[in-house]
C-alpha atoms as a PDB file:
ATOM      1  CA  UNK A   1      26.107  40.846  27.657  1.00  0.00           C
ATOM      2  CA  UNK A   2      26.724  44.248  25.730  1.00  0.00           C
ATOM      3  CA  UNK A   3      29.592  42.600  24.148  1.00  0.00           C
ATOM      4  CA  UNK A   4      27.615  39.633  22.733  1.00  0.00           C
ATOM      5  CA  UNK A   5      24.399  41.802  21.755  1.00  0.00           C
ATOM      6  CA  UNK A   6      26.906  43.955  19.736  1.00  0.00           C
ATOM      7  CA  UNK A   7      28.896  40.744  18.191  1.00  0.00           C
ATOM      8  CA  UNK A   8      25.210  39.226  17.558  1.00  0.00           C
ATOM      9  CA  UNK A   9      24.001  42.573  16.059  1.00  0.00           C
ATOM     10  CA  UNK A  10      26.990  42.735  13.467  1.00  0.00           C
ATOM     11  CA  UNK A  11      26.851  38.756  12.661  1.00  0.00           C
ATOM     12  CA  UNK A  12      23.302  40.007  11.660  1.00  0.00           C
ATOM     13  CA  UNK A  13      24.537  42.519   9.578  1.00  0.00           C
ATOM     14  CA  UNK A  14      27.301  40.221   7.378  1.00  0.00           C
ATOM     15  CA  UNK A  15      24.216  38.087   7.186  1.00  0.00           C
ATOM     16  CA  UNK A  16      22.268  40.522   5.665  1.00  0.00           C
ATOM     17  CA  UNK A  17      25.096  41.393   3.535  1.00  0.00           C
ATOM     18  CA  UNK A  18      25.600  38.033   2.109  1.00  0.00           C
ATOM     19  CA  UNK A  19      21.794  37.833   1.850  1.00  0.00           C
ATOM     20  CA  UNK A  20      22.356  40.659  -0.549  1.00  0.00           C
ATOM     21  CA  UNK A  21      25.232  39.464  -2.558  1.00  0.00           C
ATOM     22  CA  UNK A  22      23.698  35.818  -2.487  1.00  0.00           C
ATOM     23  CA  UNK A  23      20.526  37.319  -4.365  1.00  0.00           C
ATOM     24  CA  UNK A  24      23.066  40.000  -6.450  1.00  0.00           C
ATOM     25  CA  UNK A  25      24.780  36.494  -7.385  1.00  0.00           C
ATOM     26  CA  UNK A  26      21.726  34.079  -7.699  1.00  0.00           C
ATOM     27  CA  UNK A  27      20.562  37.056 -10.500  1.00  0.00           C
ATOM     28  CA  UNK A  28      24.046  37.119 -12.615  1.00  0.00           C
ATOM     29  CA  UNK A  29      23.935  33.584 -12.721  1.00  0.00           C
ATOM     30  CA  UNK A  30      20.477  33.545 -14.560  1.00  0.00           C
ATOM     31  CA  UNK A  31      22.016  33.827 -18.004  1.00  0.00           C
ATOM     32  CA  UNK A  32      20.356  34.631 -21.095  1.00  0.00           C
ATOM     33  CA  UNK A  33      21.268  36.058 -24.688  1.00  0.00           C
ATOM     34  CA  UNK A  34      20.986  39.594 -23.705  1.00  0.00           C
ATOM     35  CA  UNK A  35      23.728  38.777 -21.281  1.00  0.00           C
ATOM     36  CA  UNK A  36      26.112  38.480 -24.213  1.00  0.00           C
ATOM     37  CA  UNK A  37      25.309  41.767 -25.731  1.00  0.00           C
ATOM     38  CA  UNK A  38      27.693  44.985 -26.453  1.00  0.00           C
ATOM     39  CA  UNK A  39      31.222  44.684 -27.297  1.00  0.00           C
ATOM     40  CA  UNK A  40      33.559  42.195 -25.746  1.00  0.00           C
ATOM     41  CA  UNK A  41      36.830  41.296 -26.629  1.00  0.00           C
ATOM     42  CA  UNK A  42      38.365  37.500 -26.898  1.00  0.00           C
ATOM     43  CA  UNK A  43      41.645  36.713 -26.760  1.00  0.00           C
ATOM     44  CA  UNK A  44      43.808  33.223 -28.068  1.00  0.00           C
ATOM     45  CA  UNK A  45      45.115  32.274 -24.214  1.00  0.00           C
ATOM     46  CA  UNK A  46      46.754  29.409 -25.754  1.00  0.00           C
ATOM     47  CA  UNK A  47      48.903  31.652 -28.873  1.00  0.00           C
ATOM     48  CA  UNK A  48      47.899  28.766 -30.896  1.00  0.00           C
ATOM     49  CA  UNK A  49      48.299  31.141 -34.337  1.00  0.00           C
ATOM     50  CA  UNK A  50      51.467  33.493 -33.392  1.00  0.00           C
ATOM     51  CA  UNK A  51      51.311  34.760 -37.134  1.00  0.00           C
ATOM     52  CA  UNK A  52      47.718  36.253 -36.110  1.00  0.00           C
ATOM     53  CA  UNK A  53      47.027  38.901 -33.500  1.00  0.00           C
ATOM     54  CA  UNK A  54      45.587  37.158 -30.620  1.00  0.00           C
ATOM     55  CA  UNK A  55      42.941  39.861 -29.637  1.00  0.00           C
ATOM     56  CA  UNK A  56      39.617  40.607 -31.643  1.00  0.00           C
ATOM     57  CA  UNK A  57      36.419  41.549 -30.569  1.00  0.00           C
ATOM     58  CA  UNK A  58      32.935  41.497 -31.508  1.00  0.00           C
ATOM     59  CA  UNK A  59      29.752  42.373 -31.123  1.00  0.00           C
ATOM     60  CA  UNK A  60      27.102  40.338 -30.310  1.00  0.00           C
ATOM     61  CA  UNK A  61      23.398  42.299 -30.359  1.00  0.00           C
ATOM     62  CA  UNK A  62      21.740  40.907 -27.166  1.00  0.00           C
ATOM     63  CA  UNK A  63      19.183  39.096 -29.373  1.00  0.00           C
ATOM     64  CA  UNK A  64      21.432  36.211 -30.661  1.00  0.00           C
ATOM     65  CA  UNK A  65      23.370  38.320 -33.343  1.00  0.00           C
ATOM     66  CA  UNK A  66      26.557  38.825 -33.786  1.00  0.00           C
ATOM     67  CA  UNK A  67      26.349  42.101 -35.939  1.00  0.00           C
ATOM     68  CA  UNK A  68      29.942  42.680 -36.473  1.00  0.00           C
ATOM     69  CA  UNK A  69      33.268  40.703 -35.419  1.00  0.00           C
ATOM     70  CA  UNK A  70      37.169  42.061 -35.777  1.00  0.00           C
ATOM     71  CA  UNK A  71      38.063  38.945 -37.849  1.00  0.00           C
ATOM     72  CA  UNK A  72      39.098  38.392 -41.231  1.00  0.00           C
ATOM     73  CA  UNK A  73      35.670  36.922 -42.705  1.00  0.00           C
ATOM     74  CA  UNK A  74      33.796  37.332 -46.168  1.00  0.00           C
ATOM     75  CA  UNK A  75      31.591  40.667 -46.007  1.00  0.00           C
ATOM     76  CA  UNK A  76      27.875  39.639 -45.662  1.00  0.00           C
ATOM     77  CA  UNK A  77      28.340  36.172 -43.178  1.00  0.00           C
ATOM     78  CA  UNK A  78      25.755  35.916 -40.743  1.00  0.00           C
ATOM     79  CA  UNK A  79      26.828  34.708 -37.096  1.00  0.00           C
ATOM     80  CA  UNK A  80      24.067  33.609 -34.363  1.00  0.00           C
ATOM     81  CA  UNK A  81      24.988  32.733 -31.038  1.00  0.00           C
ATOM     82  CA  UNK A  82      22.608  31.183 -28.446  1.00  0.00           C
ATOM     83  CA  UNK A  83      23.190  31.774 -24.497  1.00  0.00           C
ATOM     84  CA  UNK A  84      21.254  28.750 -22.253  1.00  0.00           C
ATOM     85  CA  UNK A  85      20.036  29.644 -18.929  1.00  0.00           C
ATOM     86  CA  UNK A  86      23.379  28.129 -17.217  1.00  0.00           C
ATOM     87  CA  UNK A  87      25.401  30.278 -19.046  1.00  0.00           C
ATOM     88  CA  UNK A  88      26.213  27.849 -22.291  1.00  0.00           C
ATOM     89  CA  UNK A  89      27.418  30.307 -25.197  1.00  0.00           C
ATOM     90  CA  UNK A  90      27.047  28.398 -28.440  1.00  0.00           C
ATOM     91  CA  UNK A  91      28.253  30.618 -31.743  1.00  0.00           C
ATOM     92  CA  UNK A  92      27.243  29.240 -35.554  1.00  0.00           C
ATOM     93  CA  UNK A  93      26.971  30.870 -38.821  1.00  0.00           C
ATOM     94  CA  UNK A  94      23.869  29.057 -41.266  1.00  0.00           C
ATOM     95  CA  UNK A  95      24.404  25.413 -41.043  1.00  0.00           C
ATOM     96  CA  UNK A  96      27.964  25.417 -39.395  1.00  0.00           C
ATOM     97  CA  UNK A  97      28.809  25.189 -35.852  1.00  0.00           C
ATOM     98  CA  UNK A  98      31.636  28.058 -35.115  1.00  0.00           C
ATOM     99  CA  UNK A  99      32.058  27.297 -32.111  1.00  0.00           C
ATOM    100  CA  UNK A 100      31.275  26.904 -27.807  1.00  0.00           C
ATOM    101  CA  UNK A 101      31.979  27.825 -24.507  1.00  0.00           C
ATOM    102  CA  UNK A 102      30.871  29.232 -21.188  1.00  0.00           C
ATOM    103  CA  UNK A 103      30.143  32.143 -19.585  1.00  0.00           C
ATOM    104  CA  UNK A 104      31.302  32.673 -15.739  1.00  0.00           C
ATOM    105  CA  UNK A 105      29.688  36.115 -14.875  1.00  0.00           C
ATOM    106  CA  UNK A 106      27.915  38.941 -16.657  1.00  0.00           C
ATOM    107  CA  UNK A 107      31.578  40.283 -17.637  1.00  0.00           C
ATOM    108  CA  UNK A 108      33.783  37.014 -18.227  1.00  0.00           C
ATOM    109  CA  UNK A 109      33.971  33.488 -19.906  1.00  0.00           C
ATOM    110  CA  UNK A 110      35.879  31.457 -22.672  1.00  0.00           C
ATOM    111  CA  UNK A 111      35.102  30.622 -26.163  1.00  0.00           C
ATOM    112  CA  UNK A 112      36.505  27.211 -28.154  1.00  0.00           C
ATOM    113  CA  UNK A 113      35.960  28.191 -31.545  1.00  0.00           C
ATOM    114  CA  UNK A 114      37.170  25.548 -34.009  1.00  0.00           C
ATOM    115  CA  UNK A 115      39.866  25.973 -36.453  1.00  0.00           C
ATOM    116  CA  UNK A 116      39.841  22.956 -38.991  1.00  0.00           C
ATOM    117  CA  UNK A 117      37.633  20.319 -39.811  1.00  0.00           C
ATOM    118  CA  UNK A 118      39.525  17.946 -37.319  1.00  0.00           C
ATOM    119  CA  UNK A 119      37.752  19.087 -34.493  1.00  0.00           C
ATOM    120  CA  UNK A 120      40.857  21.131 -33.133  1.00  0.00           C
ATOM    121  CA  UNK A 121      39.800  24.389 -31.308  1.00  0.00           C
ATOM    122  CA  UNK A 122      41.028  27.484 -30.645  1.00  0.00           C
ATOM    123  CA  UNK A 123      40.526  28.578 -26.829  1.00  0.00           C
ATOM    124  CA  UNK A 124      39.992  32.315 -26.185  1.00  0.00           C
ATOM    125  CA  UNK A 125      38.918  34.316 -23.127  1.00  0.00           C
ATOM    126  CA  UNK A 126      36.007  36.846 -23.364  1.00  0.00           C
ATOM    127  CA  UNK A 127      35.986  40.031 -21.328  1.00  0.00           C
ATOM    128  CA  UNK A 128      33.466  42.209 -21.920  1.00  0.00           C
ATOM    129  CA  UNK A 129      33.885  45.515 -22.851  1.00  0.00           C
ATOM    130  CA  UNK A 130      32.812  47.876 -19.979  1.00  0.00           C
ATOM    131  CA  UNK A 131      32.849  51.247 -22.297  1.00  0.00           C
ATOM    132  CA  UNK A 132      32.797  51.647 -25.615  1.00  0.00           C
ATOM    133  CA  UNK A 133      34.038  54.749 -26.121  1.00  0.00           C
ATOM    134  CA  UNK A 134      37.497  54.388 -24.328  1.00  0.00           C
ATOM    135  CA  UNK A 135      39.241  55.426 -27.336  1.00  0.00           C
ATOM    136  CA  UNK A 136      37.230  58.483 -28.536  1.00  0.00           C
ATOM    137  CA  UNK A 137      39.408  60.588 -30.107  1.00  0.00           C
ATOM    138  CA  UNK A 138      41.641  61.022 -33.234  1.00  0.00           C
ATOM    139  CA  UNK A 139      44.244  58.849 -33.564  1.00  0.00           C
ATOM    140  CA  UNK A 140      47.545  59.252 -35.574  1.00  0.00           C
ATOM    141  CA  UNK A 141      50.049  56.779 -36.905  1.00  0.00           C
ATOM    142  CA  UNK A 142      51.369  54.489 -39.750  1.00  0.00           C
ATOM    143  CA  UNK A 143      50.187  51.142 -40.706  1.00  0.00           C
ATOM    144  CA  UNK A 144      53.121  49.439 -42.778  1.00  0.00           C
ATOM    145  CA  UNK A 145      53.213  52.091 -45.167  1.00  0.00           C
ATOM    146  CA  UNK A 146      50.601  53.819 -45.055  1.00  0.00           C
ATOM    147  CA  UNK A 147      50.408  57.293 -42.587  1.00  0.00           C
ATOM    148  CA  UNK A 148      46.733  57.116 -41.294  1.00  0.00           C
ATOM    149  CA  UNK A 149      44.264  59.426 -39.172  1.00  0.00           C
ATOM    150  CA  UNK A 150      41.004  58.851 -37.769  1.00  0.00           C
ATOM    151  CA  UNK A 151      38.668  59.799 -35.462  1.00  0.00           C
ATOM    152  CA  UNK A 152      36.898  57.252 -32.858  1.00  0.00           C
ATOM    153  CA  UNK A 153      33.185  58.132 -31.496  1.00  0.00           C
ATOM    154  CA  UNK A 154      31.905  56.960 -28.362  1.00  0.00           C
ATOM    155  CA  UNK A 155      30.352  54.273 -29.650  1.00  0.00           C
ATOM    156  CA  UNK A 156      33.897  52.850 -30.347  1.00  0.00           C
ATOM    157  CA  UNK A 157      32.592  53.504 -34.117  1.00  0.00           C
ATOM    158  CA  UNK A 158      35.306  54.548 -36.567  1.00  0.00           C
ATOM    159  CA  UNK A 159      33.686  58.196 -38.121  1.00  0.00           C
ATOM    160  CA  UNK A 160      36.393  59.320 -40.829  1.00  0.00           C
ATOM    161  CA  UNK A 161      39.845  57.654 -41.689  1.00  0.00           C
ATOM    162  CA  UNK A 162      42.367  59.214 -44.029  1.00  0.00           C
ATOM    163  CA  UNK A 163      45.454  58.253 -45.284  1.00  0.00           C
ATOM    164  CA  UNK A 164      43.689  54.795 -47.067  1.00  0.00           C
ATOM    165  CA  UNK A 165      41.720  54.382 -49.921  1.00  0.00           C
ATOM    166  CA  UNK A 166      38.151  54.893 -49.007  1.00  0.00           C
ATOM    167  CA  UNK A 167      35.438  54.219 -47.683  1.00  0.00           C
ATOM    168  CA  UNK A 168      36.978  53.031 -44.372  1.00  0.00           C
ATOM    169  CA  UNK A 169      34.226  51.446 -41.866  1.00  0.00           C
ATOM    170  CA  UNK A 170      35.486  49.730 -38.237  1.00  0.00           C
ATOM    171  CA  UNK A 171      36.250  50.156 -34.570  1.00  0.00           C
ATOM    172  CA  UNK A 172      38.252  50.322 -32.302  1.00  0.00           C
ATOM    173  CA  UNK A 173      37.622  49.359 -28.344  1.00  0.00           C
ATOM    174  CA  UNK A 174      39.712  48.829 -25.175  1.00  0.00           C
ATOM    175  CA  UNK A 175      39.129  46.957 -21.625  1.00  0.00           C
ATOM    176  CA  UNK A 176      42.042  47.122 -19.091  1.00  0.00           C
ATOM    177  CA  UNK A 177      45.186  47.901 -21.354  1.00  0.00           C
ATOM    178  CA  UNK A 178      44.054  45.566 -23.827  1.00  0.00           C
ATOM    179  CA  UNK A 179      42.707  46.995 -27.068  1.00  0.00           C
ATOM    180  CA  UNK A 180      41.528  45.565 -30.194  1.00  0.00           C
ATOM    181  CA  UNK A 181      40.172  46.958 -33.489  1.00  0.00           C
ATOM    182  CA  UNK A 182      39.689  46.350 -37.106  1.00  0.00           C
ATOM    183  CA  UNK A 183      39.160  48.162 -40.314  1.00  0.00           C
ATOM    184  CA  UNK A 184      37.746  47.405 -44.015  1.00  0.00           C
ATOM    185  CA  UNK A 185      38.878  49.745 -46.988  1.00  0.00           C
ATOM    186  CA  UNK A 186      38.501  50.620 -50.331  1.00  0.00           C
ATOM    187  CA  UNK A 187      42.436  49.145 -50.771  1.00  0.00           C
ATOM    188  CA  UNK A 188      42.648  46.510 -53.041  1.00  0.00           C
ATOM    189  CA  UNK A 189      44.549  43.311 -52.024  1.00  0.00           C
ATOM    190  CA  UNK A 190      45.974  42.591 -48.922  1.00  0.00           C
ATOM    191  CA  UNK A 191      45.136  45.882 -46.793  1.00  0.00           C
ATOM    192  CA  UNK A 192      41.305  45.732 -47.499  1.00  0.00           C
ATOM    193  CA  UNK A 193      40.879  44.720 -43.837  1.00  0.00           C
ATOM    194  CA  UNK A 194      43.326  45.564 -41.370  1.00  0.00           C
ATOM    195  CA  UNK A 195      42.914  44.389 -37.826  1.00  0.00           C
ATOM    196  CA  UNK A 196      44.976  45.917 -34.836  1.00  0.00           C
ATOM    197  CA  UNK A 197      46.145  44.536 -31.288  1.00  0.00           C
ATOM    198  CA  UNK A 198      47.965  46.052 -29.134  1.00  0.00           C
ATOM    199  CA  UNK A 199      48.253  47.551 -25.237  1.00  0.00           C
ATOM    200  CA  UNK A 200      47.504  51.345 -24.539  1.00  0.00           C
ATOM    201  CA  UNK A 201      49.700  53.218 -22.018  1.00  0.00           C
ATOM    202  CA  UNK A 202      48.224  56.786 -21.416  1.00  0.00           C
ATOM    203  CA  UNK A 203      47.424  57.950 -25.043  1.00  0.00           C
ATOM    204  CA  UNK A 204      49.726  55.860 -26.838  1.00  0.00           C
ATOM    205  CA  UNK A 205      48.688  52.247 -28.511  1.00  0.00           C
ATOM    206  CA  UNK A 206      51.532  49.964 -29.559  1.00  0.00           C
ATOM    207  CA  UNK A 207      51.407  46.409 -30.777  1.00  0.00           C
ATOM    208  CA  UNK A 208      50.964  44.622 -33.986  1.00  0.00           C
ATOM    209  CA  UNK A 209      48.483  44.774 -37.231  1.00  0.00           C
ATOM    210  CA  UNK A 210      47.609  42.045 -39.468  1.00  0.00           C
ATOM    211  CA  UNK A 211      46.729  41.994 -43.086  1.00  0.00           C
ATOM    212  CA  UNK A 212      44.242  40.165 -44.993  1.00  0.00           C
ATOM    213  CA  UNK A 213      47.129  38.091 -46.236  1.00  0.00           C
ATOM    214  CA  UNK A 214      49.613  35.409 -45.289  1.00  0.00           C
ATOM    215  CA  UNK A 215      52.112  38.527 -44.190  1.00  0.00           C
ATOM    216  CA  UNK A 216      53.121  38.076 -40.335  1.00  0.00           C
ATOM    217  CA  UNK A 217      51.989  40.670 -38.408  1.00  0.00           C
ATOM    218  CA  UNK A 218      53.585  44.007 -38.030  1.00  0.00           C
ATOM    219  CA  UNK A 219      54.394  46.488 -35.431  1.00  0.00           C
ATOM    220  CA  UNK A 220      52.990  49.721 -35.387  1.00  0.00           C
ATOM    221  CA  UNK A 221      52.230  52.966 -32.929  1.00  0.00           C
ATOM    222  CA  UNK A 222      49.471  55.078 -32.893  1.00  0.00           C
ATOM    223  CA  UNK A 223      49.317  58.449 -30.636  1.00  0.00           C
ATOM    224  CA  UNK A 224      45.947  60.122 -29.908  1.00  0.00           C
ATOM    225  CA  UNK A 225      46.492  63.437 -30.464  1.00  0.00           C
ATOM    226  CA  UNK A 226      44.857  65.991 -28.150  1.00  0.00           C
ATOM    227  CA  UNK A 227      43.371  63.035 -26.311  1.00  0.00           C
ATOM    228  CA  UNK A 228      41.970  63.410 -22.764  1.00  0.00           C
ATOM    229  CA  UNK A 229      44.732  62.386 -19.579  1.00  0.00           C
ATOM    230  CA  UNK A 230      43.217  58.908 -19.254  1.00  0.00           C
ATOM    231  CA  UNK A 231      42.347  58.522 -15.111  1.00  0.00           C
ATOM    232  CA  UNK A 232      44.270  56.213 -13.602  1.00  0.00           C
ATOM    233  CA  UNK A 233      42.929  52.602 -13.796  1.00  0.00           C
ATOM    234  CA  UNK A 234      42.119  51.449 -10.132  1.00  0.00           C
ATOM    235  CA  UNK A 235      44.516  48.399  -9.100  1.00  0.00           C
ATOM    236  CA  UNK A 236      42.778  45.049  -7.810  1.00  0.00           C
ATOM    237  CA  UNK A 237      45.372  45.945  -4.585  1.00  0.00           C
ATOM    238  CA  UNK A 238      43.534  48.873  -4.870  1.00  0.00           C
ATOM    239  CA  UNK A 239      39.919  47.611  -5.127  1.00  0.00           C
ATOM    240  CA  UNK A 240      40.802  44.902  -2.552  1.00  0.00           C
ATOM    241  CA  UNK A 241      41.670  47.779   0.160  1.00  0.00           C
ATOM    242  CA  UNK A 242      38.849  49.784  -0.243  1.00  0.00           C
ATOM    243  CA  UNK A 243      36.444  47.255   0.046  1.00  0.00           C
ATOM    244  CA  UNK A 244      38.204  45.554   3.433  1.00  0.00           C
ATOM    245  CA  UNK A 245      38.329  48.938   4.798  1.00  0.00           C
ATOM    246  CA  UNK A 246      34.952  49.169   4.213  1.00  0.00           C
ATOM    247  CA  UNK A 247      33.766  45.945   5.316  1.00  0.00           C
ATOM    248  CA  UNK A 248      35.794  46.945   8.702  1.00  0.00           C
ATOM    249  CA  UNK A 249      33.700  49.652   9.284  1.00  0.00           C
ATOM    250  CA  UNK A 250      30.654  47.832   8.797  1.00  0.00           C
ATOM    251  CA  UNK A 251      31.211  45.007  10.993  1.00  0.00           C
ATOM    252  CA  UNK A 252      34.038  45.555  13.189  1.00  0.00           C
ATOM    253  CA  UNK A 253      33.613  43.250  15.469  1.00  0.00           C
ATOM    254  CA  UNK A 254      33.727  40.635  12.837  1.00  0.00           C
ATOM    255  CA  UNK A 255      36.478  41.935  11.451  1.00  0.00           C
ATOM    256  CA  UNK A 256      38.162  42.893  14.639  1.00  0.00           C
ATOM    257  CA  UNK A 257      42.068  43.796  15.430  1.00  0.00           C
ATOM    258  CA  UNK A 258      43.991  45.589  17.862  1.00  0.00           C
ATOM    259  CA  UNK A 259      46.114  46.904  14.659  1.00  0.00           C
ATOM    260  CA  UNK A 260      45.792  48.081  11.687  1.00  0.00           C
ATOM    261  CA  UNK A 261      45.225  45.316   9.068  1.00  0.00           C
ATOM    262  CA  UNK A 262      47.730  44.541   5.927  1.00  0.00           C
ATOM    263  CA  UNK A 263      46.519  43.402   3.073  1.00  0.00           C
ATOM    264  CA  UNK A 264      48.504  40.560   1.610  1.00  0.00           C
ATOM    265  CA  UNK A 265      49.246  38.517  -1.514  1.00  0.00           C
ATOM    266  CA  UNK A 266      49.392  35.217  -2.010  1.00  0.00           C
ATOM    267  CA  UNK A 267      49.389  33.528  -6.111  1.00  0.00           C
ATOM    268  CA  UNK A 268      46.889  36.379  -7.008  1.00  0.00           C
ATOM    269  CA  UNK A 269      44.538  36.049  -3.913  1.00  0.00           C
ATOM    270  CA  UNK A 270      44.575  39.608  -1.832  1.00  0.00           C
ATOM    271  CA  UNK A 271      43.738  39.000   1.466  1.00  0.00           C
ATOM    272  CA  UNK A 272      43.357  40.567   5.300  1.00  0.00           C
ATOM    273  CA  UNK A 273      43.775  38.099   8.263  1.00  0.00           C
ATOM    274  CA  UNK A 274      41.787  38.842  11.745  1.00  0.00           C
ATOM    275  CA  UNK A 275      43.119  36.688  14.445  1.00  0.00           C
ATOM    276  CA  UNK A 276      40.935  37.691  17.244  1.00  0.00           C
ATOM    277  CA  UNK A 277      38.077  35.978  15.187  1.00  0.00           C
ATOM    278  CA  UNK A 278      40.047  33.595  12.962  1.00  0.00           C
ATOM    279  CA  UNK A 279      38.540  34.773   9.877  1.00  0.00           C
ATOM    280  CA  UNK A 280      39.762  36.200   6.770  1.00  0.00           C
ATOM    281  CA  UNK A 281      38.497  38.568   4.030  1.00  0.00           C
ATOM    282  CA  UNK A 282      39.904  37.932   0.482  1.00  0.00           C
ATOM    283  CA  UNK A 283      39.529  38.698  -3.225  1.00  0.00           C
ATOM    284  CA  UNK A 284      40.672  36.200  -6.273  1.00  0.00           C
ATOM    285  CA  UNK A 285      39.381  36.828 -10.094  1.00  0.00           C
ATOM    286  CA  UNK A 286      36.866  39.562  -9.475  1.00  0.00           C
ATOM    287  CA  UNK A 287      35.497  37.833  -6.841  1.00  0.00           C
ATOM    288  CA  UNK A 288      35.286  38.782  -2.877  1.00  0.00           C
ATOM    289  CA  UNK A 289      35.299  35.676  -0.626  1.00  0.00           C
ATOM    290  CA  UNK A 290      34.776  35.456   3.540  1.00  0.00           C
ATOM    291  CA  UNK A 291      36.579  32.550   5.355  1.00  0.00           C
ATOM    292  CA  UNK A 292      34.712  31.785   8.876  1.00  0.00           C
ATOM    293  CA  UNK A 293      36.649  30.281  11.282  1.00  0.00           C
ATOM    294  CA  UNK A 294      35.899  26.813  10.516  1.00  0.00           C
ATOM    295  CA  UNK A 295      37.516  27.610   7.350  1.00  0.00           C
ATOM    296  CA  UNK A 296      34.269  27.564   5.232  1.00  0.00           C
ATOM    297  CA  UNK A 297      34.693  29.455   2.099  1.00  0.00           C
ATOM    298  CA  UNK A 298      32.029  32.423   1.142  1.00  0.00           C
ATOM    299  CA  UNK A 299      31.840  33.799  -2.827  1.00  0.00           C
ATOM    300  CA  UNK A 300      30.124  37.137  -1.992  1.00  0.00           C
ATOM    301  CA  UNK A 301      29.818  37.974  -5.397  1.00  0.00           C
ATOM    302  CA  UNK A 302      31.854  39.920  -7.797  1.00  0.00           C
ATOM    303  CA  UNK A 303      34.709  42.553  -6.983  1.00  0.00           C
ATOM    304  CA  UNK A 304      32.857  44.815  -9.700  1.00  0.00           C
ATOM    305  CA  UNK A 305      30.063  44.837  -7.854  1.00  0.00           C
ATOM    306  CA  UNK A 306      30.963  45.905  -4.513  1.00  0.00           C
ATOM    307  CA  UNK A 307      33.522  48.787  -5.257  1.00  0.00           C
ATOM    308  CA  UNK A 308      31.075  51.237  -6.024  1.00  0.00           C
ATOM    309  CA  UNK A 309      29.178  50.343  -2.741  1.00  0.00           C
ATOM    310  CA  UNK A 310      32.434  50.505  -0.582  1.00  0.00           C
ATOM    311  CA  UNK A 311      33.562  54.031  -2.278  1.00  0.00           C
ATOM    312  CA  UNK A 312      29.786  55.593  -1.733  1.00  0.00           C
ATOM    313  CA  UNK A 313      29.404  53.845   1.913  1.00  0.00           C
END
């Protein structure tokens, strides 16, 4: 009897649990245009314009505004965007329709923006960016030609660039490895806007810049100088573990073995077995799923949400 009261007593605790990441869930899927608000970045999944850099972000306001957006567009264009209550993004500028797609949490989605008047669209993903000021600091580097230095605020928020005829306004932002940023001048022609994509490892950013011309893109390296020793990035391997080591504390007669669990990999999904219940525990795109043992399949909610839980509990 003691054996069942304490397997009852934890089956009431994963309930409670779920209850929680049910009502965590039911609230991130109640969408609205201050969901889409802050930087995000989108990038062309499909590399339908290879002499473009895929990556650009913008920056919608939270009140249906894009205020600013790393793309090669005429200074002064006004971009709306509308989010519906199921997560619908739609993006226009006065009288034109830019553009559609969906969001699938508070941090992810996808964007068809179209590309010519044939109805052909451009599909990107949209990741929102989780701080802005990842690359604070002063960057150094060259740009085609031109042997460049400027400082990045917290805000993302270019605050003084030499090395280009002036004034220089832009940003530059970051999420994962991925970092895009753009920059308008006082240069005539082609390098009045510059936009940059590339991937940063520690404090170095390599990849390829793009004029405001029909020039392919170009390679280029920028080094922060003096910048801080970024932190290590946590791994989803990494994220996965501490939140099934948690979850085996919690309930561990749910998640009961006689060994120590493995977590394994299988086409992205990270997952621990328990035989002695036939259940599993498993995460796949941000997302942490339970599998009872009649195989039914539990979304508990985003990966996101639960680390910090599992590294305070």
């Amino acid at each position: 009897m003691s054996k069942l009261f304490k397997i009852f007593s934890s089956l009431v605790v994963f309930v409670c649990v779920f209850t929680l990441i049910g009502l965590n869930a039911s609230k991130a899927m109640a969408y609205d245009n201050s969901t889409f608000s802050g930087p995000w970045i989108g990038c062309d999944i499909n590399d339908l314009y290879p002499d473009d850099i895929p990556c650009h972000y913008m920056l919608p306001d939270g009140r249906g505004t894009i205020t600013d957006m790393g793309v090669f567009l005429t200074p002064g264009i006004v971009m709306t965007y509308n989010v519906s209550g199921n997560g619908r993004l739609e993006v226009s500028m006065p009288g034109i329709a830019l553009g559609s797609g969906q969001l699938t949490s508070n941090t992810t989605g996808y964007a068809d923006f179209f590309i010519d008047d044939s109805g052909r669209t451009l599909r990107s993903e949209i990741f929102k960016v989780r701080d802005a000021g990842a690359m604070q600091g002063t960057w150094r580097g060259q740009l085609g030609s031109y042997d460049v230095v400027f400082n990045v605020d917290t805000n993302g928020v270019v605050q003084s660039f030499t090395g280009m005829q002036g004034p220089v306004t832009g940003r530059l932002f970051k999420e994962g490895d991925i970092a895009a940023g753009f920059f308008r001048t006082g240069e005539s022609r082609k390098f009045n806007q510059v936009g940059i994509n590339g991937f940063l490892n520690g404090n170095e950013l390599s990849g390829k810049f793009k004029t405001d011309s029909n020039d392919a893109p170009e390679s280029f390296t920028l080094t922060r100088v003096g910048g801080p020793s970024p932190a290590p990035e946590i791994t989803d391997s990494e994220k996965a573990d501490i939140i099934f080591n948690w979850l085996e504390y919690l309930v561990p007669e749910i998640l009961e073995s006689t060994s120590q669990q493995q977590t394994h990999e299988l086409s992205g999904i990270l997952y621990r077995y328990y035989p002695a219940n036939n259940v599993y525990i498993a995460t796949f795109h941000n997302h942490l799923f339970f599998i009872d043992r009649l195989g039914n399949v539990h979304d508990l909610g985003e990966v996101d949400f639960w680390l910090p839980i599992a590294q305070a509990g």
